[in-house]
Structure formats: C-alpha cells, structure tokens
N, C-alpha and C. Protein backbone atom coordinates (compact mmCIF):
# COMPACT_ATOMS: atom_id res chain seq x y z
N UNK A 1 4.91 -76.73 -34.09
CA UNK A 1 5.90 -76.16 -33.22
C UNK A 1 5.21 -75.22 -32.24
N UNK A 2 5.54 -75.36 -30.95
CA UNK A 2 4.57 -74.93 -30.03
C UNK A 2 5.62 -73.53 -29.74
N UNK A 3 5.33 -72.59 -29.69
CA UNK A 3 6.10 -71.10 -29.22
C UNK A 3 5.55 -70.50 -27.83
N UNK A 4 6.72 -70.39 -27.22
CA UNK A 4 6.66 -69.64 -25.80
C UNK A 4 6.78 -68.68 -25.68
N UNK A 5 6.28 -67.89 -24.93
CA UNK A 5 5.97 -66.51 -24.65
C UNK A 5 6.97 -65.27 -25.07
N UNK A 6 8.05 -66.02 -24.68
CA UNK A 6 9.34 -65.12 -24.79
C UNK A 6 9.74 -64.98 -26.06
N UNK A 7 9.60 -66.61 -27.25
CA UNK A 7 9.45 -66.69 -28.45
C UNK A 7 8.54 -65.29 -29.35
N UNK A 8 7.59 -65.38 -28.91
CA UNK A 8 6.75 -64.05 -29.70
C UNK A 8 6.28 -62.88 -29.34
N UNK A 9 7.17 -62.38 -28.18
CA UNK A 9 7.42 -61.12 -28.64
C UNK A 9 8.81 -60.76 -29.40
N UNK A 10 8.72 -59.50 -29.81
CA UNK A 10 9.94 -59.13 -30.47
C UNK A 10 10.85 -58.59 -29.63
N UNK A 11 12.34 -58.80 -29.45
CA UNK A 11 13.43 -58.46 -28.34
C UNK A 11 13.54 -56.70 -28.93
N UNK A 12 14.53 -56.50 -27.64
CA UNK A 12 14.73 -54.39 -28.39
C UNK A 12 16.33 -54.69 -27.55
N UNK A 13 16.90 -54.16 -28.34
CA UNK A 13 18.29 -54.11 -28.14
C UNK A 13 18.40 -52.41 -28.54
N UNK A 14 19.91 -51.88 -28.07
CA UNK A 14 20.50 -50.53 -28.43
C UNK A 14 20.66 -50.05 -29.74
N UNK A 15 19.69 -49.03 -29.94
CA UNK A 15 20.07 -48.44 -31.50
C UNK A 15 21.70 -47.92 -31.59
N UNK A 16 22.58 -47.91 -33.17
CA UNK A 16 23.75 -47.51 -32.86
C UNK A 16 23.27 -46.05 -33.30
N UNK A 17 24.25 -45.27 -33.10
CA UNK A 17 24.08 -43.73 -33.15
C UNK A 17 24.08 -43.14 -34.89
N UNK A 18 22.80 -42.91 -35.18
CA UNK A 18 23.26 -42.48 -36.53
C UNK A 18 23.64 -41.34 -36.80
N UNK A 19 24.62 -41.34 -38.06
CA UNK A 19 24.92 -40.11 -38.46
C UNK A 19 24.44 -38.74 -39.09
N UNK A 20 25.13 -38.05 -38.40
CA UNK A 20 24.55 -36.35 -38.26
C UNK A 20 23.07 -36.32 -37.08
N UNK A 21 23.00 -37.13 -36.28
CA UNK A 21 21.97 -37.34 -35.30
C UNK A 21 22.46 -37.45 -33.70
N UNK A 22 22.29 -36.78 -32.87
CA UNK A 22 22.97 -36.83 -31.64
C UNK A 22 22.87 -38.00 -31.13
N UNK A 23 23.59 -38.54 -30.10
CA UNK A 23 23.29 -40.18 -29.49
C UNK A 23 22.11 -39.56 -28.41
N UNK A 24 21.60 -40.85 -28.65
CA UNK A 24 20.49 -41.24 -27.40
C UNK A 24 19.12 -40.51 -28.05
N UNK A 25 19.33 -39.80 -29.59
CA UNK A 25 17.92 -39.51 -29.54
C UNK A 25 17.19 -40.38 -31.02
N UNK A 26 16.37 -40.81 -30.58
CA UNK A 26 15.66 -41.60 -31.25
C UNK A 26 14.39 -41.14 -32.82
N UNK A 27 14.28 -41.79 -33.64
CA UNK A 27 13.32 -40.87 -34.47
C UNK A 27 11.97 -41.09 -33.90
N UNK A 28 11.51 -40.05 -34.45
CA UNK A 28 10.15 -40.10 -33.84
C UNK A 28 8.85 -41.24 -33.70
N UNK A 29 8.26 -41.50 -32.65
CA UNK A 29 7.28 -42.63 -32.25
C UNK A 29 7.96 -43.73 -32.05
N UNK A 30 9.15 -43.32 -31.57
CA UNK A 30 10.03 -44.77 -30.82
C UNK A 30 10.62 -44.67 -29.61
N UNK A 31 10.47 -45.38 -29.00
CA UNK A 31 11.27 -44.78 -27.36
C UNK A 31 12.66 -45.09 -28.02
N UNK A 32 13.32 -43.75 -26.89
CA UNK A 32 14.35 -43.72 -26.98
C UNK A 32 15.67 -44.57 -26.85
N UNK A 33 16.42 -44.30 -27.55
CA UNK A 33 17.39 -45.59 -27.09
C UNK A 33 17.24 -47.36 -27.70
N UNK A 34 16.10 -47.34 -28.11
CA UNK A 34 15.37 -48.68 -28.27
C UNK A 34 15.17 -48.94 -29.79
N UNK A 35 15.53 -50.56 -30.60
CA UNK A 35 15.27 -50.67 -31.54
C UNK A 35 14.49 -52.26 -31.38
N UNK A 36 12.94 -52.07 -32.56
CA UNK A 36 12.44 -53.38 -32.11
C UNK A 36 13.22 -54.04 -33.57
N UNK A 37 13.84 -55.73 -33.31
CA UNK A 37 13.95 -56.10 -34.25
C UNK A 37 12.42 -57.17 -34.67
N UNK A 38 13.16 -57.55 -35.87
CA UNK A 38 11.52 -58.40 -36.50
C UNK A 38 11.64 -60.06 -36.17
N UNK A 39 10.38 -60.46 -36.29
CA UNK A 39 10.42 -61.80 -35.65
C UNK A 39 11.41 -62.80 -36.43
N UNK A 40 11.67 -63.98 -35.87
CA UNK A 40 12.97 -65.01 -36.64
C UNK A 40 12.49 -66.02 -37.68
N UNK A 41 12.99 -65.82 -38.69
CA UNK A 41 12.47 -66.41 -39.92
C UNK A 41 11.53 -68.05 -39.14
N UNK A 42 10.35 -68.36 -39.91
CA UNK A 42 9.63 -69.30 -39.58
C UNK A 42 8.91 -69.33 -38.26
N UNK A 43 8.83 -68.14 -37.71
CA UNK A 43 8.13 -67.50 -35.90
C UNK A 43 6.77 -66.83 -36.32
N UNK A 44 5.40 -67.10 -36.08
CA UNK A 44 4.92 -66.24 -36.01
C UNK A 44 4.55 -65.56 -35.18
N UNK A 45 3.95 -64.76 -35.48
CA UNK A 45 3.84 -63.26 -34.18
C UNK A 45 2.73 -63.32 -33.67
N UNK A 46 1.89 -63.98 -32.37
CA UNK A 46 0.47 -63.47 -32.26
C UNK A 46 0.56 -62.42 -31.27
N UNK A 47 -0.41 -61.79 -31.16
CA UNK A 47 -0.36 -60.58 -30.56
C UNK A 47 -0.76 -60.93 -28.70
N UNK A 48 0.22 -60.77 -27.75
CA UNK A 48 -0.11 -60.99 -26.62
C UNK A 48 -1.27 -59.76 -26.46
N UNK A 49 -2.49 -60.35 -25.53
CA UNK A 49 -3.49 -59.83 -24.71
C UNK A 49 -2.58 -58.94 -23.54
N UNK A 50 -1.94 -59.20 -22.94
CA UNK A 50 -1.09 -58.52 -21.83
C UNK A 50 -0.44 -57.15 -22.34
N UNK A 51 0.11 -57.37 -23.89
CA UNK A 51 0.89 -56.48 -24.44
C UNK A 51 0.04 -55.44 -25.35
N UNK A 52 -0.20 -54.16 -24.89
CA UNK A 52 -1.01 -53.42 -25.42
C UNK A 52 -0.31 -52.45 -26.61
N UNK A 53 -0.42 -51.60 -27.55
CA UNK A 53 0.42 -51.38 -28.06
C UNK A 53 0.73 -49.88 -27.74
N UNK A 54 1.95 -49.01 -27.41
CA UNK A 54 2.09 -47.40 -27.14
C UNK A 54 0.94 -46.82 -27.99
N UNK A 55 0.57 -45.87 -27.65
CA UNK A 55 0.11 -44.39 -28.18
C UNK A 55 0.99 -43.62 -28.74
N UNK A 56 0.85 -43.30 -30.04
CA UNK A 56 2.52 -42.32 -30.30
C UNK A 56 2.53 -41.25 -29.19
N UNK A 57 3.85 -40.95 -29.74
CA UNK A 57 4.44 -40.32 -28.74
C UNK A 57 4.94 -40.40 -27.04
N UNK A 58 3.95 -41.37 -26.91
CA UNK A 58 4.51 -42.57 -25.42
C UNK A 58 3.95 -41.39 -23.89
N UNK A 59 4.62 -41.87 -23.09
CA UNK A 59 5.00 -41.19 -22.05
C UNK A 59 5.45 -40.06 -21.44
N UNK A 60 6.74 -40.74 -22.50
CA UNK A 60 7.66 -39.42 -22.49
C UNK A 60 7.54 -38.09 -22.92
N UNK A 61 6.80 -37.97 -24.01
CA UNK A 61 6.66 -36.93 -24.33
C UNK A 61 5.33 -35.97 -23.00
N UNK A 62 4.31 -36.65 -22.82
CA UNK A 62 3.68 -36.27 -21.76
C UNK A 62 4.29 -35.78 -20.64
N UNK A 63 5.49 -36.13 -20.01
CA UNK A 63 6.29 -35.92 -19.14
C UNK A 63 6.83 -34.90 -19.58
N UNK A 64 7.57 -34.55 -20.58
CA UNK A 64 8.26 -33.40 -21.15
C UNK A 64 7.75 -32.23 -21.02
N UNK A 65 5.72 -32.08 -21.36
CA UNK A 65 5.46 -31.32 -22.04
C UNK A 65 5.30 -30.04 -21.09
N UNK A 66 4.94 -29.03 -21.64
CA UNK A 66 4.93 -28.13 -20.57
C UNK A 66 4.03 -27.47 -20.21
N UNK A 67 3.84 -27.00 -18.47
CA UNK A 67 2.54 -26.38 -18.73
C UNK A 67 1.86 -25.70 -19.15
N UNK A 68 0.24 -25.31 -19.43
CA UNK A 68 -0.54 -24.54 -20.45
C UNK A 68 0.06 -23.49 -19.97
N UNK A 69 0.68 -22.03 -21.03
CA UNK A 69 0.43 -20.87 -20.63
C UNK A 69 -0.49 -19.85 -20.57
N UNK A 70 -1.67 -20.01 -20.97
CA UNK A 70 -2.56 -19.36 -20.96
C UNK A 70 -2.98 -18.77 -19.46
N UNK A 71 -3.25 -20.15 -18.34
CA UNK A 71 -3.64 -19.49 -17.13
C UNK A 71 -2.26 -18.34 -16.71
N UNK A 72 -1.50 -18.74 -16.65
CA UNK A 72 -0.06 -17.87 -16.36
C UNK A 72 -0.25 -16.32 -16.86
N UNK A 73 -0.63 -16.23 -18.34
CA UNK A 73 -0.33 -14.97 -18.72
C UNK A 73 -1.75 -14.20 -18.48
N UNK A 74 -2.57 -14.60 -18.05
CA UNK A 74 -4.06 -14.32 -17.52
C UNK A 74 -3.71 -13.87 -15.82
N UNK A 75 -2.94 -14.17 -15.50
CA UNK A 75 -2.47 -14.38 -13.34
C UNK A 75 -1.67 -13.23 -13.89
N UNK A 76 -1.13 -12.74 -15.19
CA UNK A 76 0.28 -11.86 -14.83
C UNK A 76 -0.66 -10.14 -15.54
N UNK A 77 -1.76 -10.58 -16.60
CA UNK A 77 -2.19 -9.57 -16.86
C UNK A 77 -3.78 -9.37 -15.69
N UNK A 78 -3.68 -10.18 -15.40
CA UNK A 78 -4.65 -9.57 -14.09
C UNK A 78 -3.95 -8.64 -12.64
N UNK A 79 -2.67 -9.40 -12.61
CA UNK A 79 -2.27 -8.84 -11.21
C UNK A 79 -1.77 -7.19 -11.59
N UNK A 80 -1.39 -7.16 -13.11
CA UNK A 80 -0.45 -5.83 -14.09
C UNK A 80 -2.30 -4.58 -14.05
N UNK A 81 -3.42 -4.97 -14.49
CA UNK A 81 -4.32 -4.39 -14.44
C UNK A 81 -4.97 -4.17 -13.11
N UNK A 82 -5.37 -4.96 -12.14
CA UNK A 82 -5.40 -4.82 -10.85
C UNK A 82 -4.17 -3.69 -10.02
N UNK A 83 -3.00 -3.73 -10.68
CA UNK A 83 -2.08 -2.47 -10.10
C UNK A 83 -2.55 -1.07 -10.45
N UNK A 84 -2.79 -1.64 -11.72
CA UNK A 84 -2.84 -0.19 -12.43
C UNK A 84 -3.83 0.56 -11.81
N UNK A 85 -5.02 -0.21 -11.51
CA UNK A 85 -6.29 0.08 -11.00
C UNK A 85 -6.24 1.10 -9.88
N UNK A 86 -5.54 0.21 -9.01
CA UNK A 86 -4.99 0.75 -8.01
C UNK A 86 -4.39 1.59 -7.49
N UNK A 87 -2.92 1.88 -8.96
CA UNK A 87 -2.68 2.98 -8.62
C UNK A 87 -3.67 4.50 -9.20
N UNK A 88 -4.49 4.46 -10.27
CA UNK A 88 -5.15 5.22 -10.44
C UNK A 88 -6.29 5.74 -9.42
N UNK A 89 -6.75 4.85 -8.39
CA UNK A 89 -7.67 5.12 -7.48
C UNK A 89 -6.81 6.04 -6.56
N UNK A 90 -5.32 5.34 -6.34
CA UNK A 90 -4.65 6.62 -5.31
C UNK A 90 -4.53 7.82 -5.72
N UNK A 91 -4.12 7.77 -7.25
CA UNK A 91 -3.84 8.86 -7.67
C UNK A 91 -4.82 9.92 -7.56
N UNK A 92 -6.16 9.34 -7.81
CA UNK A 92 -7.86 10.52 -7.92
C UNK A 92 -7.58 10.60 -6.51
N UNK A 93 -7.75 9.89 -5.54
CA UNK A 93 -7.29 10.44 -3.87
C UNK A 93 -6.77 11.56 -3.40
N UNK A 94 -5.57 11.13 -3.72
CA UNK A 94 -4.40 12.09 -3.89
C UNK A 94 -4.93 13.64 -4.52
N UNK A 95 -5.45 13.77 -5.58
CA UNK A 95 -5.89 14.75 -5.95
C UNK A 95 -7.02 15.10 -5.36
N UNK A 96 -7.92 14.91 -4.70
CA UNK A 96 -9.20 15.24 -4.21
C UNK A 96 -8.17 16.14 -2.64
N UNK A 97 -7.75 15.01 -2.13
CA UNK A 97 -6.82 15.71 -0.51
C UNK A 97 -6.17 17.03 -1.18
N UNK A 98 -5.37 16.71 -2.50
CA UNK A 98 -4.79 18.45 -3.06
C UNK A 98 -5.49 19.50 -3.14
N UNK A 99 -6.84 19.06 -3.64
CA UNK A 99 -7.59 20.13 -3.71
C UNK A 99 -8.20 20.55 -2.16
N UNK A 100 -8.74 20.09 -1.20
CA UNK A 100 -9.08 19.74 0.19
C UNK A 100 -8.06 20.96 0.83
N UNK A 101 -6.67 20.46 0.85
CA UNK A 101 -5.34 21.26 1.06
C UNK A 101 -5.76 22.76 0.98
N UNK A 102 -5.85 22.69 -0.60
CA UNK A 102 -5.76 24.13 -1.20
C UNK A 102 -6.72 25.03 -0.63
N UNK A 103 -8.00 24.51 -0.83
CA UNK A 103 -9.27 25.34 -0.09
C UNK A 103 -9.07 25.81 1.53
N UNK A 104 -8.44 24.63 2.02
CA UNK A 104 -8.71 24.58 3.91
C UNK A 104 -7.12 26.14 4.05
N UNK A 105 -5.81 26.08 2.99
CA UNK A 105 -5.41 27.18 2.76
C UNK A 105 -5.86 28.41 2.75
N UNK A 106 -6.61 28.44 1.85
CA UNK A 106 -7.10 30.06 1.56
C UNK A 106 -8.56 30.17 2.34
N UNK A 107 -8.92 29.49 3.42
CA UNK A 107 -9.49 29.66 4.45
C UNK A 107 -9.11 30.29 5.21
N UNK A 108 -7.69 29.58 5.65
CA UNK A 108 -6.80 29.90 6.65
C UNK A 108 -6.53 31.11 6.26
N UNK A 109 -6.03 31.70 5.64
CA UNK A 109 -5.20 32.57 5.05
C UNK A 109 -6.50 33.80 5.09
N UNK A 110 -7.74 34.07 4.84
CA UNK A 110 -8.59 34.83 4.92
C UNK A 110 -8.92 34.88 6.26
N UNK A 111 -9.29 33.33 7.38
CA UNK A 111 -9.23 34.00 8.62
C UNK A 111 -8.02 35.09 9.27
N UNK A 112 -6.68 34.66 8.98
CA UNK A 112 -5.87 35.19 9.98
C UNK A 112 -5.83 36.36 9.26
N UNK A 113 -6.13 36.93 8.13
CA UNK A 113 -6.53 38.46 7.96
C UNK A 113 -7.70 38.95 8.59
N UNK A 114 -8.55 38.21 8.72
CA UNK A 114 -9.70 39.04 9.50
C UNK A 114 -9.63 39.01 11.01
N UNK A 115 -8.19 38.25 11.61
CA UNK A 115 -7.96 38.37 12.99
C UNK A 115 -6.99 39.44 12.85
N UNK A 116 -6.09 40.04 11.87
CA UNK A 116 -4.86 41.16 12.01
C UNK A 116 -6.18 41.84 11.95
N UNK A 117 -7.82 42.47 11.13
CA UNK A 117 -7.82 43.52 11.12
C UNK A 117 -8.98 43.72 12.46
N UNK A 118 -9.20 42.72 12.98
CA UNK A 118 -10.16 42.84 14.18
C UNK A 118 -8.69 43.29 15.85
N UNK A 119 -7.75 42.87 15.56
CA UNK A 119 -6.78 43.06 16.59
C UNK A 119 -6.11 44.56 16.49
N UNK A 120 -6.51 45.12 15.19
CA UNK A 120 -6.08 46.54 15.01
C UNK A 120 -6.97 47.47 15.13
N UNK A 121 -8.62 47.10 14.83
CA UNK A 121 -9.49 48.06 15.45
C UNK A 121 -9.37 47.56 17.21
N UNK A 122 -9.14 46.61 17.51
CA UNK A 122 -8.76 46.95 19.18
C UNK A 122 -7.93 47.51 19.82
N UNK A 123 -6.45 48.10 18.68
CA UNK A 123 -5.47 48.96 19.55
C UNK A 123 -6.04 50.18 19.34
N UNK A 124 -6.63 50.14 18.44
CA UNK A 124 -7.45 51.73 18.17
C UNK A 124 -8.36 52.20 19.08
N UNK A 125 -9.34 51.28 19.77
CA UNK A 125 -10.22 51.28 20.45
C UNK A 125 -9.25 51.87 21.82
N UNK A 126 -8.59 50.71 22.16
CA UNK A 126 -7.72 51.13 23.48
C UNK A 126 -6.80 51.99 23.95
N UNK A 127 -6.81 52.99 22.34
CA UNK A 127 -6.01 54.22 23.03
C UNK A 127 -6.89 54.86 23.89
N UNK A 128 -5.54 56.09 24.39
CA UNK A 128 -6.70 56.96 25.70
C UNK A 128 -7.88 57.78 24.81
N UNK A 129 -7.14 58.48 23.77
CA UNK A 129 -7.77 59.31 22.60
C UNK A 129 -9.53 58.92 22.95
N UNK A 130 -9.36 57.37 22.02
CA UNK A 130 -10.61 56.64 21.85
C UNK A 130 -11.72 56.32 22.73
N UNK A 131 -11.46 56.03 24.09
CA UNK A 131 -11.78 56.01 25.38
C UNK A 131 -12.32 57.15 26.03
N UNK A 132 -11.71 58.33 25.75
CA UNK A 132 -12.23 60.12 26.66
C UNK A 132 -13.45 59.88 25.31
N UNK A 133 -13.47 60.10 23.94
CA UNK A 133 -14.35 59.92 22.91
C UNK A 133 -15.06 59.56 23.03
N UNK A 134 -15.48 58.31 23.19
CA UNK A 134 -16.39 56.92 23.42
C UNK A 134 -17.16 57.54 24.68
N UNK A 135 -16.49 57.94 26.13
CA UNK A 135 -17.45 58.26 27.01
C UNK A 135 -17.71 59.46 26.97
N UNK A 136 -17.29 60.36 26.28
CA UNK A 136 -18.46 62.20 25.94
C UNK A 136 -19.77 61.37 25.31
N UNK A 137 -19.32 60.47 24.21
CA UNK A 137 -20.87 60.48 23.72
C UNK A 137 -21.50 59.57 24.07
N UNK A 138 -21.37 59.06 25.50
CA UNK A 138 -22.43 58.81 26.51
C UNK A 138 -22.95 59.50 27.43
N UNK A 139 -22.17 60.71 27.45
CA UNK A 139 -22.50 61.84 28.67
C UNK A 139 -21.72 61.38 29.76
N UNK A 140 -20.35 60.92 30.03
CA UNK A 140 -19.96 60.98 30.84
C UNK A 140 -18.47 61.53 30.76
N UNK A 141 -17.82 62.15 31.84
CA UNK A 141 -17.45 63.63 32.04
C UNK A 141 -16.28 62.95 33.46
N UNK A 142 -14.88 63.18 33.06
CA UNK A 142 -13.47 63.36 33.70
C UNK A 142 -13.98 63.54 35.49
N UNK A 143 -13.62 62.92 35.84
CA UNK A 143 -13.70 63.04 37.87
C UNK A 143 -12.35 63.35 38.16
N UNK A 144 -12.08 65.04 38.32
CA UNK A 144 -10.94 65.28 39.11
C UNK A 144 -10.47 65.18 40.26
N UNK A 145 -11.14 64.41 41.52
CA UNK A 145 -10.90 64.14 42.46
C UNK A 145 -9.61 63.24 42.28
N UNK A 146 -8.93 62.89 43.70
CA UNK A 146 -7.86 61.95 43.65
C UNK A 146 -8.58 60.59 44.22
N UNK A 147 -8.23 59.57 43.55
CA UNK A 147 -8.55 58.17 43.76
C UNK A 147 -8.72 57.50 44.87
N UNK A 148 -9.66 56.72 45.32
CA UNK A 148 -9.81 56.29 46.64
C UNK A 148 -9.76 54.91 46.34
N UNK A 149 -8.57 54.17 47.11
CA UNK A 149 -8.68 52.62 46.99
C UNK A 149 -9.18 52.03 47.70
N UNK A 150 -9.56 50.70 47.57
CA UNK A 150 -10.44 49.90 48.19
C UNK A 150 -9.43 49.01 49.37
N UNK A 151 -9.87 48.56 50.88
CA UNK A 151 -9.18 47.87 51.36
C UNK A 151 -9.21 46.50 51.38
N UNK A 152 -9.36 45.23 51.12
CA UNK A 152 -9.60 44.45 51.06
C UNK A 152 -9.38 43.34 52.37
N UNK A 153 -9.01 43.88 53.22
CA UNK A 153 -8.48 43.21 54.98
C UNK A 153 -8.78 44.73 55.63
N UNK A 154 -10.53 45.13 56.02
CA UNK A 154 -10.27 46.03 57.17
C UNK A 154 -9.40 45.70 58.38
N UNK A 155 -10.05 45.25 58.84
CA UNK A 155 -9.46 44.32 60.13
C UNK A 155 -8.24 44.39 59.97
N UNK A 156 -7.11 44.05 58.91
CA UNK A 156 -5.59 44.89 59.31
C UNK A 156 -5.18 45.89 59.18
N UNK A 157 -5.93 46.83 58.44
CA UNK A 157 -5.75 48.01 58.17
C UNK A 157 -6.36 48.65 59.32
N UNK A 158 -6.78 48.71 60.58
CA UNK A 158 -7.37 49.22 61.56
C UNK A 158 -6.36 48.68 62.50
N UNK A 159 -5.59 47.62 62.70
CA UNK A 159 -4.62 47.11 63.04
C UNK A 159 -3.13 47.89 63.33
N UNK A 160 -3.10 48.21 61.72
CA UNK A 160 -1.82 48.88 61.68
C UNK A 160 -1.89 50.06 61.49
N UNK A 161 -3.06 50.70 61.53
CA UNK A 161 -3.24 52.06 61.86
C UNK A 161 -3.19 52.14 63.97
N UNK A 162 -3.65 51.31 64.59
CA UNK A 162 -3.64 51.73 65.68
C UNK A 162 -2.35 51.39 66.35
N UNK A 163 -1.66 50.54 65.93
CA UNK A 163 -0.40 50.22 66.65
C UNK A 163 1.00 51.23 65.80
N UNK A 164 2.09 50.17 66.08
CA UNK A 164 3.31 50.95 65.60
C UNK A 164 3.30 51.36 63.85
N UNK A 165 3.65 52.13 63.42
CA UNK A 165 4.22 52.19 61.70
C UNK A 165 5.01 51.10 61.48
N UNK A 166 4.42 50.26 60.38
CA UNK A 166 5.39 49.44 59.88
C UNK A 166 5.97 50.07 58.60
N UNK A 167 7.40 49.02 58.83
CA UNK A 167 8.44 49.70 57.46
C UNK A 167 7.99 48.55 56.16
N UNK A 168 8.38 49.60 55.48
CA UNK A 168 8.18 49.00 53.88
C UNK A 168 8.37 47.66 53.77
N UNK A 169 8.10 46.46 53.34
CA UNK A 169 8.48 45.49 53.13
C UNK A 169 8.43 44.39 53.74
N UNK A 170 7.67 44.59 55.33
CA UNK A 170 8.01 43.83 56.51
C UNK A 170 6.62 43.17 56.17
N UNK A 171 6.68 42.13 56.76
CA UNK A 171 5.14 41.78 56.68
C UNK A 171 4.46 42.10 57.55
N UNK A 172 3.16 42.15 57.73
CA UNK A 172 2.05 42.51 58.89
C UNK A 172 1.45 41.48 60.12
C-alpha cells in the first residue's frame, strides 16, 4: 500500500476545553489550541525530511518573553548615582562661594570702617582750630591786611572803570 504525503503526517484538530483549565490554553510543549491525533490503525508514520520537529516551548514562548532586566536596572542605577554625583559637586560649590561670600564680607565691612575713621580725621583736620595750629608750627603767622582779588579780564576791568558805572546785574 503506497501512502501519500497527506496520509503520514498526523492531522491537529481543536482541543475541547478542559476542566478547571481556561479555554485556549494549552498544556505545556504544545501549541496552543492544537491537538495532534495518532496515526490510523494499519498507517505507518515515516518521518518527512521537510517536517522538522518544534523545540519545546516553540515560538511562542520566545515571543512572549521579556526583555533582560539587568541592562535596565544598571541605565536606572547609573543615571540615580550620576545625579547624586552631581548634586554633591554643586553642593561643595555652593559651599566654597559661601565661604568666598563670607570673607569678601568682613573685608568689606573692615574697609568701610577704615573709610568712617580716615573721613573723621579729615573733619578734624578741616576745622579752622586745626588749620591756625598746623601753620604756627610751620612758622607761619595771620596777614591782617584786607584781601586783594585777582582780575581775570584786565582789559574789561579798565573798560568799565573808564566809561559809565554799570548797575548790578547788567552785563558788560
């Protein structure tokens, strides 16, 4: 009896749903949905060359599976330590400028005292008191004469001495 192709393999028809087992899921190392039955009394089975046999677990499960987490939790504790890093470098920053602050402060704060006490030996200096003082002990000595000002335009002052008196305010 000569057998055709279709003869030896085995057909797969719908598993029915067994009980206490959800539909559509299959036991394990069988595709889903799928039951092989066995060959028909007096058939034998040779093994087609074309027909290779699954790998457990098939396809499907490959498709299912999920990706490695390892690189993931390596990307999440690198980017978590890289922050941290980060923020600790601002933070020493931050404190170096505080201290920077503080010093360039009490700089400040010591110059503009030594400008109140240099601006107060100058009102001292500039009384009259200090001034008649200062020139005795150079040897120089009060001129009671009355003041002679300087003209700065002879030429109009010879002007308006030879012509009319002008009044206050007028121009020349």
């Amino acid at each position: 009896m000569r057998t055709t192709e279709q003869e030896t393999r085995t057909t797969t028809r719908r598993a029915p749903a067994a009980p206490g087992r959800p539909p559509g899921r299959a036991p394990r190392g069988r595709v889903p949905g799928t039951v092989t039955a066995p060959a028909r009394a007096g058939e034998t089975v040779t093994p087609d060359a074309s027909v290779r046999p699954r790998p457990r677990g098939g396809s499907v499960r490959q498709a299912l599976r999920r990706p490695p987490r390892a690189p993931f939790v390596l990307l999440v504790v690198g980017l978590m330590s890289g922050g941290l890093v980060t923020l600790l470098l601002l933070n020493t920053v931050l404190a170096q400028d505080s201290f920077k602050v503080s010093d360039l402060r009490s700089s400040t704060d010591q110059l503009r005292e030594q400008a109140a006490d240099l601006e107060g030996r100058l009102r001292v200096w500039d009384q009259p008191n200090a001034v008649d003082e200062s020139a005795r002990r150079y040897g120089l000595r009060e001129d009671p004469s009355s003041p002679e000002f300087v003209n700065p335009h002879p030429s109009a002052a010879t002007a308006a001495s030879a012509g009319e008196p002008q009044e206050e305010g007028t121009d020349r």
